[in-house]
Protein backbone atom coordinates (compact mmCIF):
# COMPACT_ATOMS: atom_id res chain seq x y z
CA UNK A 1 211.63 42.32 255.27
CA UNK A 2 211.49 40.96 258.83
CA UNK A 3 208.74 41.42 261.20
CA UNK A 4 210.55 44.50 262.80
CA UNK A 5 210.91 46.64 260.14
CA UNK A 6 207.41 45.52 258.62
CA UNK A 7 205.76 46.89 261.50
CA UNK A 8 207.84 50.13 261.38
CA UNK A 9 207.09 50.76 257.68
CA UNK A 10 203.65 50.16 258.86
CA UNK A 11 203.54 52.71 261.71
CA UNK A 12 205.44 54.77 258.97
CA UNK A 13 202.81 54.31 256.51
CA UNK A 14 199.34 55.02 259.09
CA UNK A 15 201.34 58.68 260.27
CA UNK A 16 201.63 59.60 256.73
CA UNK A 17 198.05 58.72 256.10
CA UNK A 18 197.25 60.97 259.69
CA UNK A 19 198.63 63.50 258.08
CA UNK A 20 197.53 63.54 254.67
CA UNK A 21 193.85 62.83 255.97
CA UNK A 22 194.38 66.17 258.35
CA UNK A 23 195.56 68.59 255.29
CA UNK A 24 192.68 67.58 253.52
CA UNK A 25 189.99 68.11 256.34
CA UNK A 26 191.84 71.43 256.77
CA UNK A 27 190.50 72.44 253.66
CA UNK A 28 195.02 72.41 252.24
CA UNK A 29 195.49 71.34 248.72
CA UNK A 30 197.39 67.83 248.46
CA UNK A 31 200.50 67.70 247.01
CA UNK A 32 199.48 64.43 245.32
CA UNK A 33 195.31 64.22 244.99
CA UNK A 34 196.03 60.42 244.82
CA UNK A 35 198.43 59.87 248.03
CA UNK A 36 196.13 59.22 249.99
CA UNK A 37 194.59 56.46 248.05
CA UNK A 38 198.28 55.10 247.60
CA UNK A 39 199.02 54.99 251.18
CA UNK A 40 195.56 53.08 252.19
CA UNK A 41 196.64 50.39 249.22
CA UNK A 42 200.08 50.18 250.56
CA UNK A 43 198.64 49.59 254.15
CA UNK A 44 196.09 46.88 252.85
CA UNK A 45 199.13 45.43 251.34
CA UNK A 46 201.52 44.66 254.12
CA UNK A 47 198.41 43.86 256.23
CA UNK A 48 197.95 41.10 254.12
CA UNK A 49 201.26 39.98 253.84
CA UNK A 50 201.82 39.98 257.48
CA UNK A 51 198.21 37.86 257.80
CA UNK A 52 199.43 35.58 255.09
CA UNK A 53 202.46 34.67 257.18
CA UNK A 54 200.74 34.85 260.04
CA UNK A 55 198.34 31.91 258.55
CA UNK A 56 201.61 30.18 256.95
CA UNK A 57 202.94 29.83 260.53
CA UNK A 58 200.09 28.05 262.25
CA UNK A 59 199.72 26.04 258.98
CA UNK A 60 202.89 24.74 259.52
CA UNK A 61 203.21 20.76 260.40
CA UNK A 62 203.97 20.43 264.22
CA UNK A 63 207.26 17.85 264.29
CA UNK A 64 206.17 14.15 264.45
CA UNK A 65 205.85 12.54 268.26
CA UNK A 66 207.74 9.24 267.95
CA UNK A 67 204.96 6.91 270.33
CA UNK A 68 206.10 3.94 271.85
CA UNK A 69 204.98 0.51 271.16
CA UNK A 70 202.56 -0.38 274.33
CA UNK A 71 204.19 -3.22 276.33
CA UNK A 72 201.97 -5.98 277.34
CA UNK A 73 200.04 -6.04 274.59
C-alpha cells in the first residue's frame, strides 16, 4: 500500500469507529459487540506501520560527500 491509500483506509477506518462509537452512546445494539475493538486494533496497526516507515526513512544513510584533498597541505 502506498502512502495515499494508507491514509484513506485510515480516514476510512476513524469514520467507521465515529460511527460505531455513536450507536453505542445512543443506547443501539451493535451489529458486532467486538467491532469496535477491531477497528481501534486496525487503527493502532497502520499507525504503526506508517511510524515504522516513517523512522525507516530518516534512518536511511544520506549519500556519501566525495571531499577534496586540501591543496597546500
Amino acid at each position: 500500500m502506498d502512502d495515499k491509500a494508507r491514509a484513506d483506509k485510515l480516514k476510512e477506518l476513524r469514520n467507521e469507529l465515529l460511527h460505531e462509537r455513536g450507536v453505542a452512546a445512543m443506547g443501539g445494539a451493535p451489529h458486532s459487540p467486538g467491532r469496535i475493538r477491531a477497528i481501534r486494533r486496525s487503527i493502532a496497526r497502520m499507525l504503526t506501520i506508517m511510524r515504522a516507515e516513517e523512522l525507516a526513512k530518516a534512518r536511511a544513510p544520506a549519500p556519501k560527500e566525495t571531499t577534496k584533498p586540501e591543496e597546500g597541505a
